[in-house]
C-alpha atoms as a PDB file:
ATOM      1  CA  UNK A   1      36.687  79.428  25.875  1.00  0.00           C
ATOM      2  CA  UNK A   2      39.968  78.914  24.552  1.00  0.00           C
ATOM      3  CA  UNK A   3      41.843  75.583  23.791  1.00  0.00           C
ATOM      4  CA  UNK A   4      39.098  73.824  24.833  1.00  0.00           C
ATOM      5  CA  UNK A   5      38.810  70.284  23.714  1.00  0.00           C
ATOM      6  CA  UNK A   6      35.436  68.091  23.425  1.00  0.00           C
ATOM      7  CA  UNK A   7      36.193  64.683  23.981  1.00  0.00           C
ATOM      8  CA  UNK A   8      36.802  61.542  22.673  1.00  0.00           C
ATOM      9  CA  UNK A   9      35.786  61.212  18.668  1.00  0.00           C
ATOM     10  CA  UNK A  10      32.752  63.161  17.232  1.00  0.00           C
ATOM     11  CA  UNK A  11      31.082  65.142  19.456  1.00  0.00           C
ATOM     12  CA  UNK A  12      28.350  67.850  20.136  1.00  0.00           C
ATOM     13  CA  UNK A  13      28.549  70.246  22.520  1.00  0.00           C
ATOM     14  CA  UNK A  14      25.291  73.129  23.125  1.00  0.00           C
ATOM     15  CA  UNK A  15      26.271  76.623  24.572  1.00  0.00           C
ATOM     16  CA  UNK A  16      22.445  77.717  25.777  1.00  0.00           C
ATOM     17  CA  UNK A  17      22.931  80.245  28.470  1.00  0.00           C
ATOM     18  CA  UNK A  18      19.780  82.306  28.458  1.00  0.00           C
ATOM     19  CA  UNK A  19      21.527  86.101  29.715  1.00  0.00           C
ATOM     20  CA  UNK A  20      24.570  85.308  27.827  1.00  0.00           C
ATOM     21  CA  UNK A  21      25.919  88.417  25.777  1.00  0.00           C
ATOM     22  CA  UNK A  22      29.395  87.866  24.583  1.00  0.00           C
ATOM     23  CA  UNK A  23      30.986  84.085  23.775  1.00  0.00           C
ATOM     24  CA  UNK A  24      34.368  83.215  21.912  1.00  0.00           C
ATOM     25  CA  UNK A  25      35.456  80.435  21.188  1.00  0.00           C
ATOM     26  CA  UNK A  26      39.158  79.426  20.407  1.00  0.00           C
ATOM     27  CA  UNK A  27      39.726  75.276  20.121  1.00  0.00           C
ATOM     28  CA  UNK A  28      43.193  74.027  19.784  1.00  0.00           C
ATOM     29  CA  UNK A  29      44.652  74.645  16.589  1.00  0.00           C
ATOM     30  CA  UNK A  30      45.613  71.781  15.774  1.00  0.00           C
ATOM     31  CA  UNK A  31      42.353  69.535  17.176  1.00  0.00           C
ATOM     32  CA  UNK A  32      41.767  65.734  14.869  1.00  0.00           C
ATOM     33  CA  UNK A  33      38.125  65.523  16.220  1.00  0.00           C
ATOM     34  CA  UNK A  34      35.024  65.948  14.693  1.00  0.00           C
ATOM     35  CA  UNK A  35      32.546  68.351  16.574  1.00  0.00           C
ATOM     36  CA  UNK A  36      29.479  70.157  16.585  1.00  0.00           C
ATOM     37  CA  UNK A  37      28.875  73.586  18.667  1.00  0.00           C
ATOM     38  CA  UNK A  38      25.531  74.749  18.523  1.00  0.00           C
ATOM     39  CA  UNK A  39      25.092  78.113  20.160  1.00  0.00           C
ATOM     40  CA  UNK A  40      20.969  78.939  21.076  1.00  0.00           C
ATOM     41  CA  UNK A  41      21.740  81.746  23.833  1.00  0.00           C
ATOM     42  CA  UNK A  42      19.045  84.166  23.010  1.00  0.00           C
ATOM     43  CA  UNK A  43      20.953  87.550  23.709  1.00  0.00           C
ATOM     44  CA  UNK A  44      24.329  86.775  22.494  1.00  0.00           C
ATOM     45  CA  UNK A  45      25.174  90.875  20.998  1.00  0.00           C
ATOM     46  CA  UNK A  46      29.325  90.059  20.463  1.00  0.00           C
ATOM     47  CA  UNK A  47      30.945  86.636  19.014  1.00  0.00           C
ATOM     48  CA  UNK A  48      34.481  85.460  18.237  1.00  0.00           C
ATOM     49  CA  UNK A  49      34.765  82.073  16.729  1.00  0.00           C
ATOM     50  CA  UNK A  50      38.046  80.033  15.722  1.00  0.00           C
ATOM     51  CA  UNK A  51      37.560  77.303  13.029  1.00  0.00           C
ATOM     52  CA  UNK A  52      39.833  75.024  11.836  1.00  0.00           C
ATOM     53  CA  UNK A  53      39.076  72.073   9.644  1.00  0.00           C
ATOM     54  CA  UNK A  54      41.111  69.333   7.500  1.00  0.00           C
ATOM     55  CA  UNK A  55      39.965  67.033   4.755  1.00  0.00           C
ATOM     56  CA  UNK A  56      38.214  64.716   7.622  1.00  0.00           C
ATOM     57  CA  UNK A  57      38.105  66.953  10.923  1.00  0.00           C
ATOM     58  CA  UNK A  58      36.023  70.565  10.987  1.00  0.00           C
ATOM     59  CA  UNK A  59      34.671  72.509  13.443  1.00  0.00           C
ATOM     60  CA  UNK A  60      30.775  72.799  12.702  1.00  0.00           C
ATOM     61  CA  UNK A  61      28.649  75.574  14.585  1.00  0.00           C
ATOM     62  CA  UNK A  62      24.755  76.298  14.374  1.00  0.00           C
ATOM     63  CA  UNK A  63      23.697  79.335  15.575  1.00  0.00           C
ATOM     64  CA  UNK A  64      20.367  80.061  16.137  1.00  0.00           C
ATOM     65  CA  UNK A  65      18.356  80.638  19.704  1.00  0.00           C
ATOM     66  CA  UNK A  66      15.872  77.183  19.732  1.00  0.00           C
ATOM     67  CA  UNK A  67      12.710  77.983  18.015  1.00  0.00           C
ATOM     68  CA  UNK A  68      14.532  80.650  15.587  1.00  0.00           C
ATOM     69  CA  UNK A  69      16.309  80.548  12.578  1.00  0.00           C
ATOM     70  CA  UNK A  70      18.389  83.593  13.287  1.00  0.00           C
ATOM     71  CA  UNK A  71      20.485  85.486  16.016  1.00  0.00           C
ATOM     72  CA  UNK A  72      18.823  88.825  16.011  1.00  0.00           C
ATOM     73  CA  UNK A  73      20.664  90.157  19.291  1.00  0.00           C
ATOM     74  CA  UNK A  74      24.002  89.584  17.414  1.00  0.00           C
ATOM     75  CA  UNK A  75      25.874  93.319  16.602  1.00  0.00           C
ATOM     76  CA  UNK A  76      29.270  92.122  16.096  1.00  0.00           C
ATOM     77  CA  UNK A  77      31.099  88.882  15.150  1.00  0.00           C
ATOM     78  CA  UNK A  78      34.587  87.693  14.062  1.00  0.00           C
ATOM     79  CA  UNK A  79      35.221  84.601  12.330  1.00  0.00           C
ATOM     80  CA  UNK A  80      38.511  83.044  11.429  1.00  0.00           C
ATOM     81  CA  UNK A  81      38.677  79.420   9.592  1.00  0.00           C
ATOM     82  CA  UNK A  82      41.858  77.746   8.919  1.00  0.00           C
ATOM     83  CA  UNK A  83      42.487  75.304   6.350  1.00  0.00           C
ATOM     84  CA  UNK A  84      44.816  72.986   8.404  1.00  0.00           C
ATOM     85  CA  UNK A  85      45.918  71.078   5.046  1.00  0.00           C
ATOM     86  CA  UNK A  86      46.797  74.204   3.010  1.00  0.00           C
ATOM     87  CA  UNK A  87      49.606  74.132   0.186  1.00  0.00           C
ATOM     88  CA  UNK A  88      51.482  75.895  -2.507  1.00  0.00           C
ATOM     89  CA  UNK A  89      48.426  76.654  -5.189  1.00  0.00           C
ATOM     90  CA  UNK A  90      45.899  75.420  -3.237  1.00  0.00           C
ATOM     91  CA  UNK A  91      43.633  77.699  -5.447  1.00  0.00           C
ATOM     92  CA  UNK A  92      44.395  75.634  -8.285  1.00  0.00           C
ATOM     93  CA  UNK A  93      43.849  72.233  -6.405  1.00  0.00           C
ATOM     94  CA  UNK A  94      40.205  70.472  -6.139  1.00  0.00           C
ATOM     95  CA  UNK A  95      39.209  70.519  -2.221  1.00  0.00           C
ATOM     96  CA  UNK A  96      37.351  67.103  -1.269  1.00  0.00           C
ATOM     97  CA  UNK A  97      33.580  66.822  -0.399  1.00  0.00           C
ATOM     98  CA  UNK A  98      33.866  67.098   3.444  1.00  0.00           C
ATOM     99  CA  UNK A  99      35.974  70.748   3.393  1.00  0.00           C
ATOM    100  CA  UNK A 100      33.409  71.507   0.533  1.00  0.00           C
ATOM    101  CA  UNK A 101      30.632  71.077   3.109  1.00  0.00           C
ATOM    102  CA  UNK A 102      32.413  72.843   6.043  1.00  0.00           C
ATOM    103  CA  UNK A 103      32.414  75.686   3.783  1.00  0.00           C
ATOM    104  CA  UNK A 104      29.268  75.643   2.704  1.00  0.00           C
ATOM    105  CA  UNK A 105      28.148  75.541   6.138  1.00  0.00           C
ATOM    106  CA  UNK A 106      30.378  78.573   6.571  1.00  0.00           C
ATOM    107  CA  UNK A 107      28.100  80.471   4.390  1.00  0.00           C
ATOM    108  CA  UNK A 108      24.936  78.935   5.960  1.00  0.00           C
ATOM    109  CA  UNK A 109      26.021  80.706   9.356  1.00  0.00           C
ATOM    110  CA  UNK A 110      26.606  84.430   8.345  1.00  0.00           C
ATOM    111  CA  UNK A 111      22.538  84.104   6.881  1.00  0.00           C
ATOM    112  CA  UNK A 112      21.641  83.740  10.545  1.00  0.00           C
ATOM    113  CA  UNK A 113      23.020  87.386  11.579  1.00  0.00           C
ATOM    114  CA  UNK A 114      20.475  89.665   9.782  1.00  0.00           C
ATOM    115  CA  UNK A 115      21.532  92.347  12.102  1.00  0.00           C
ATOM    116  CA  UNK A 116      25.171  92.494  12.527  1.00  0.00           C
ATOM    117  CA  UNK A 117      26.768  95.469  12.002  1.00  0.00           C
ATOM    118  CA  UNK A 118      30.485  95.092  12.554  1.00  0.00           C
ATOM    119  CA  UNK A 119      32.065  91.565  10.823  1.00  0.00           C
ATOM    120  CA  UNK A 120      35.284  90.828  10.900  1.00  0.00           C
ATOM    121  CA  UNK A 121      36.086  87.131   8.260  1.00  0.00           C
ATOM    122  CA  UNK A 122      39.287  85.852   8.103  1.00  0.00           C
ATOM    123  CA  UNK A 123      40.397  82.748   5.561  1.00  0.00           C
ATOM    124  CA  UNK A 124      36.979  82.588   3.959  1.00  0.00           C
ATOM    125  CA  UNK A 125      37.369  81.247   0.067  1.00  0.00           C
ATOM    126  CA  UNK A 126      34.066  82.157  -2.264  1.00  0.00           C
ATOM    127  CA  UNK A 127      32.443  79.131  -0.902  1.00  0.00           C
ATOM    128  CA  UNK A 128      32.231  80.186   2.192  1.00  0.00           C
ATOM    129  CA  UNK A 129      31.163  83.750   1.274  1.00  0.00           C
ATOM    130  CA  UNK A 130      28.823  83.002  -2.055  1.00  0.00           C
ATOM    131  CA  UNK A 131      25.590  80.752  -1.799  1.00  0.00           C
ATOM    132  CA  UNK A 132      26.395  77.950  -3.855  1.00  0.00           C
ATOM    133  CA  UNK A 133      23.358  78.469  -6.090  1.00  0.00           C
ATOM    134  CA  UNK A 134      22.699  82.077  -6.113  1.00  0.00           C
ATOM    135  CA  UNK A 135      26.389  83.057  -5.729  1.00  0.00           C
ATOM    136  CA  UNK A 136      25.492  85.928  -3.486  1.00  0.00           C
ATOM    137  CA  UNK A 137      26.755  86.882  -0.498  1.00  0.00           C
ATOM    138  CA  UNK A 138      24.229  87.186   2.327  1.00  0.00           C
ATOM    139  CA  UNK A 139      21.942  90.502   2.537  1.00  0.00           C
ATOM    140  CA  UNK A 140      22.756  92.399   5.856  1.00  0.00           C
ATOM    141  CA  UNK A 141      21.201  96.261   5.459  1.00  0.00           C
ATOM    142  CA  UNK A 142      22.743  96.725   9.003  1.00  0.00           C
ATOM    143  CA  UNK A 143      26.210  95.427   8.417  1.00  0.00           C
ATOM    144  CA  UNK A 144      28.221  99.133   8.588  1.00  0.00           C
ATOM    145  CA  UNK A 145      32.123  97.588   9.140  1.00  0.00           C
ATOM    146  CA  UNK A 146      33.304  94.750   7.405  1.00  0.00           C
ATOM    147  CA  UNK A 147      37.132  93.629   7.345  1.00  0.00           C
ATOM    148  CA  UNK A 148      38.041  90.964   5.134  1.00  0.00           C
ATOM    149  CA  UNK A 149      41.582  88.978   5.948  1.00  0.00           C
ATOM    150  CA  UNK A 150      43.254  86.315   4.305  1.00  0.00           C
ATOM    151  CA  UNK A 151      39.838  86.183   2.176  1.00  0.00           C
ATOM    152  CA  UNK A 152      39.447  85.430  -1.286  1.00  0.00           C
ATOM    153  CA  UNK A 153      37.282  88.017  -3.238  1.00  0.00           C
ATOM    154  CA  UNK A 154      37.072  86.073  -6.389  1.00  0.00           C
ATOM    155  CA  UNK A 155      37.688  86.270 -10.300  1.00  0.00           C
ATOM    156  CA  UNK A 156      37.878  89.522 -11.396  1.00  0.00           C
ATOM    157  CA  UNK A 157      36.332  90.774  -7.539  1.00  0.00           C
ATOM    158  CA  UNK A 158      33.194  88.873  -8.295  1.00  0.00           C
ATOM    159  CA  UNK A 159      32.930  88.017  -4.689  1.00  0.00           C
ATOM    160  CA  UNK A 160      33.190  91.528  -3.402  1.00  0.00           C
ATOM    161  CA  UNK A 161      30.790  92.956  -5.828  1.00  0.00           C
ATOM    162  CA  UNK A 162      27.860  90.478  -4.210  1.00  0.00           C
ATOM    163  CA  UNK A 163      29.198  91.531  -0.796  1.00  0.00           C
ATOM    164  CA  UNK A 164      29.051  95.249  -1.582  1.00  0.00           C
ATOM    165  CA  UNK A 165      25.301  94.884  -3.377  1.00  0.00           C
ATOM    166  CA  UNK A 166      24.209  93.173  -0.571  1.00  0.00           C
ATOM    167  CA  UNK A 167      26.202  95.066   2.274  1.00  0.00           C
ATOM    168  CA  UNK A 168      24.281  98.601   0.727  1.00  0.00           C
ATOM    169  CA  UNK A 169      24.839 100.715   4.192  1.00  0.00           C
ATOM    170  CA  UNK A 170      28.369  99.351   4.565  1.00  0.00           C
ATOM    171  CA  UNK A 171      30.291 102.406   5.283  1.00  0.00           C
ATOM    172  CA  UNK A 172      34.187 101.296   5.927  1.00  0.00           C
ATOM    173  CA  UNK A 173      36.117  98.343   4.350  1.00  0.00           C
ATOM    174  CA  UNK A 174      39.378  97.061   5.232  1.00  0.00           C
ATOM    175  CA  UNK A 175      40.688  94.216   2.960  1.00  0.00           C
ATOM    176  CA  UNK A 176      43.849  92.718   4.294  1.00  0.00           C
ATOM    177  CA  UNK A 177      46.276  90.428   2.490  1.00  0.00           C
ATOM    178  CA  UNK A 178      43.080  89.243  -0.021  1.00  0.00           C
ATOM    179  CA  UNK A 179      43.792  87.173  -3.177  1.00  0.00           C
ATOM    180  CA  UNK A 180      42.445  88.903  -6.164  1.00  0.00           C
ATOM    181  CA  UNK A 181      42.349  86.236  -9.059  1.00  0.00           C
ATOM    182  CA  UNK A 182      42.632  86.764 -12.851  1.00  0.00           C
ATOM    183  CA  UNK A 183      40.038  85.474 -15.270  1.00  0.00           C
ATOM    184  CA  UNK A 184      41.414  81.351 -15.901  1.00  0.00           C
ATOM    185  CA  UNK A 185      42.842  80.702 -19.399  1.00  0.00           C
ATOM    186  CA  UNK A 186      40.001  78.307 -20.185  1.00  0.00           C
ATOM    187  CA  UNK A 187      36.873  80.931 -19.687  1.00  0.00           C
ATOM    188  CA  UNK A 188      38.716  83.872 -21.919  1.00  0.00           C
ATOM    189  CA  UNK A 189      37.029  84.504 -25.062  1.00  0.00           C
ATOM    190  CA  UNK A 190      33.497  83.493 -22.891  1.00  0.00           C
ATOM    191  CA  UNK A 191      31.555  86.537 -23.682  1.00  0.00           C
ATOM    192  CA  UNK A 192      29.364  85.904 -21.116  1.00  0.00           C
ATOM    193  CA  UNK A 193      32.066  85.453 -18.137  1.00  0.00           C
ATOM    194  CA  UNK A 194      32.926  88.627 -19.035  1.00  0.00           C
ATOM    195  CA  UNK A 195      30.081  90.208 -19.403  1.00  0.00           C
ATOM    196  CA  UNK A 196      28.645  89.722 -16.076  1.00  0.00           C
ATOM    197  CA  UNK A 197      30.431  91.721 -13.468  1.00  0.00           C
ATOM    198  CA  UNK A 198      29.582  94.754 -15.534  1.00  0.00           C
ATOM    199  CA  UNK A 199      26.774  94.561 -15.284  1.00  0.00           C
ATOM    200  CA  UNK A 200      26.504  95.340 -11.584  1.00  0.00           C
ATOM    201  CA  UNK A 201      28.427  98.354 -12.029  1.00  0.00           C
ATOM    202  CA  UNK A 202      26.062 101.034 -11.740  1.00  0.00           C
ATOM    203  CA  UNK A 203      23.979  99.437  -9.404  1.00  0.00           C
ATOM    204  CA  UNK A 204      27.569  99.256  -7.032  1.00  0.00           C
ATOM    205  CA  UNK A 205      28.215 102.462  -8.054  1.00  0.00           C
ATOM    206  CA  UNK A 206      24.591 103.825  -6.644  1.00  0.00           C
ATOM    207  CA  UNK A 207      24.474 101.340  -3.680  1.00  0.00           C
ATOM    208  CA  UNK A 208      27.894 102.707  -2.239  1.00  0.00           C
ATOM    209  CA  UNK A 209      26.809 106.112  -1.687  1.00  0.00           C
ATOM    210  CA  UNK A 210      27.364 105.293   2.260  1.00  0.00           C
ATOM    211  CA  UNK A 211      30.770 104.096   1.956  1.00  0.00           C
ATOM    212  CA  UNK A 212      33.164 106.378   3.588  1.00  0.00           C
ATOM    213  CA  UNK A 213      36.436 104.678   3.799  1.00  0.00           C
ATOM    214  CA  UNK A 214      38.717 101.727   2.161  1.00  0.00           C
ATOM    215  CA  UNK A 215      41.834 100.198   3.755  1.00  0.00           C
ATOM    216  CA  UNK A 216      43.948  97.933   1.314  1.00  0.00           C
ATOM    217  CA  UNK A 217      47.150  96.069   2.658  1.00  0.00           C
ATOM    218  CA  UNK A 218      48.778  93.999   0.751  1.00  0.00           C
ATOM    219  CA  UNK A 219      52.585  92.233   0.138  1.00  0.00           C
ATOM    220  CA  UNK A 220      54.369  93.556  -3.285  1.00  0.00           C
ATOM    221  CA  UNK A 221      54.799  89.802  -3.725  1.00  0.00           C
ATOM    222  CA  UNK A 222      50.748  89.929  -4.601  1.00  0.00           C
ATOM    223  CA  UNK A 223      49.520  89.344  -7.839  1.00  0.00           C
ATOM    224  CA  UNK A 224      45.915  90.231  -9.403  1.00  0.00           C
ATOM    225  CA  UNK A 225      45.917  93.727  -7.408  1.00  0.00           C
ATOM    226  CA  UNK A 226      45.292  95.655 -11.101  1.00  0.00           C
ATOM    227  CA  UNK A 227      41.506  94.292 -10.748  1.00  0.00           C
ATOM    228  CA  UNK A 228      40.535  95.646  -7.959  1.00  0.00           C
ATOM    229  CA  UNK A 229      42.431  98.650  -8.588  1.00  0.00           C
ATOM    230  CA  UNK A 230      39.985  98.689 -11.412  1.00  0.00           C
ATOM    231  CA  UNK A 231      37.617  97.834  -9.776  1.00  0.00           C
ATOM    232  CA  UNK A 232      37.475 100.283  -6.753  1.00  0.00           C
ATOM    233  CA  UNK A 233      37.702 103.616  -9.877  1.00  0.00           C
ATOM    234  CA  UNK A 234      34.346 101.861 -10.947  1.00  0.00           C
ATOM    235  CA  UNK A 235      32.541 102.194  -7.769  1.00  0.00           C
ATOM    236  CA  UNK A 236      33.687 105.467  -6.427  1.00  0.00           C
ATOM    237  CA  UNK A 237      33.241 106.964  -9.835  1.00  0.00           C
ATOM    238  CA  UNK A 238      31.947 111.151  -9.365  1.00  0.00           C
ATOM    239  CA  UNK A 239      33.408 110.861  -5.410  1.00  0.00           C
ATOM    240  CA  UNK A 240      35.855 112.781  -3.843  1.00  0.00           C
ATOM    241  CA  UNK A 241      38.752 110.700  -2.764  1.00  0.00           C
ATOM    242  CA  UNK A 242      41.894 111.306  -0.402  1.00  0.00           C
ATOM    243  CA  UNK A 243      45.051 108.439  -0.533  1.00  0.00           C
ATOM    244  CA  UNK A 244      47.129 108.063   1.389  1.00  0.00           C
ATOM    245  CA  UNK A 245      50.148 105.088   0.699  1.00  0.00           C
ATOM    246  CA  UNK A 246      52.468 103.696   2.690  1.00  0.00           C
ATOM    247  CA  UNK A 247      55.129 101.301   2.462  1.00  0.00           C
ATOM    248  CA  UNK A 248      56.717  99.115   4.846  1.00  0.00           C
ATOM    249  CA  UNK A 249      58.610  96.106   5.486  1.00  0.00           C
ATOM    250  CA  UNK A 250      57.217  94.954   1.966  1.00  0.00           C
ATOM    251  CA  UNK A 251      54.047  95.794   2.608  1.00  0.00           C
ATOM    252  CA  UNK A 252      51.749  98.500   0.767  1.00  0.00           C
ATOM    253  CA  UNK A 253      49.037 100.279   3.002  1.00  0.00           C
ATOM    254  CA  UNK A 254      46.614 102.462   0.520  1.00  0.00           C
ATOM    255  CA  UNK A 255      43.807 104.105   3.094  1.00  0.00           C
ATOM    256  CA  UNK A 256      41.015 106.309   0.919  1.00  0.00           C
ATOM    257  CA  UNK A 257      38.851 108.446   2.259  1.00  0.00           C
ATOM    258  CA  UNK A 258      35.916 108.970   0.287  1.00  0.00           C
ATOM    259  CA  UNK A 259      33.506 111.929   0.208  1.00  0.00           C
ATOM    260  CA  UNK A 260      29.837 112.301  -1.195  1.00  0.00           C
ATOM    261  CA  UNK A 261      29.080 113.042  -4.134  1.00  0.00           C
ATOM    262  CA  UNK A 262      28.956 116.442  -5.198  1.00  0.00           C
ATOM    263  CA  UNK A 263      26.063 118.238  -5.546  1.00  0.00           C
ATOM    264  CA  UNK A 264      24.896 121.507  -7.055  1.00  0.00           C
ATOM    265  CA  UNK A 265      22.378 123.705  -5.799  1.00  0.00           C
END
């Protein structure tokens, strides 16, 4: 389904075929209505979904077969959102209540695919990745690929850390133009900001053991990249590693291969 539009004004429409298997959906980019899609096909294994919102239009979806409050069938999904309204240093700029609630309802979604094993997210900010209270990303033991585009991972990686502690038999990672922010001015000297991500560091370390390859791309324009540079020596500490970096048209490729640990017998 692609440029589809839903009417006049806020809408819902309900996607409920019961032998239905793959569904994407692609609205207009630039849509102004309001609309609901809730998807309740039973046996939906592959799903591509488009999402742009604005600070008073978004694209809401529910998925979840009627009577269910997940989509067990579901093995593979990709999910772009679009923030229609983005600007210079948006990251530094408050976002309104209604993208505030898209987002969370962003999160809200990937909770109902417990058994997903290949997830593709594109333009998803920590509020759409972290649960607002828990600040965890949801826990899918099945989830084996995950690439990240366009994402952000959070201060100091903190959103990638949840999504690898909670991803535990993830086992290759592609992060693809990702912002990587720096600890703000105003929370240095907070022993306890700092103090935190550490703490997960042996339990990342441990819960990795599965993870066989990375793929970084970035611009040389990007900023913040010494964290998770940092961060990725932390994780694969006592594993054999093979780089390989490339450069092109401004932008740096860094693939790793990554080997178990060493044993002796």
């Amino acid at each position: 389904m692609e440029n589809c539009t839903y009417g006049f004004g806020p809408s819902t429409s309900t996607i409920a075929l019961p032998t239905l298997k793959s569904l994407a959906v692609v609205p207009r980019r630039y849509t102004s209505r309001h609309y609901t899609l809730i998807v309740t096909s039973p046996r939906v294994t592959c799903l591509r979904l488009f999402l742009p919102f604005t600070r008073t239009h978004a694209a809401a979806v529910r998925i979840a077969p009627e009577g269910r409050e997940v989509l067990e069938s579901l093995v593979s999904a990709s999910i772009s959102i679009l923030d229609m309204e983005q600007e210079p240093n948006h990251l530094n700029r408050r976002m309104n209540k209604h993208k505030v609630d898209f987002l969370t309802s962003t999160r809200s979604m990937l909770d109902r695919f417990p058994n997903v094993r290949n997830l593709d997210l594109s333009g998803f900010t920590t509020i759409a990745l972290l649960d607002k209270k828990s600040q965890e990303f949801p826990m899918l033991q099945n989830l084996r690929t995950l690439l990240l585009s366009d994402c952000d991972v959070g201060v100091r990686c903190h959103a990638l850390r949840s999504i690898l502690l909670n991803a535990p038999n993830l086992e290759h990672l592609r992060l693809q133009h990702c912002k990587f922010i720096d600890t703000p001015k105003r929370k240095r000297g907070n022993t306890k900001s700092k103090a935190k991500p550490s703490m997960c560091l042996d339990s990342l370390s441990s819960l990795c053991k599965n993870l066989q390859s990375m793929e970084i791309k970035w611009q040389l324009v990007d900023i913040g990249l010494q964290h998770l540079v940092e961060f990725i020596k932390e994780i694969l500490t006592g594993r054999k590693l093979h780089f390989k970096r490339t450069i092109r048209g401004g932008m740096i490729t860094v693939s790793i291969q990554i080997r178990s640990r060493t044993s002796i017998a």
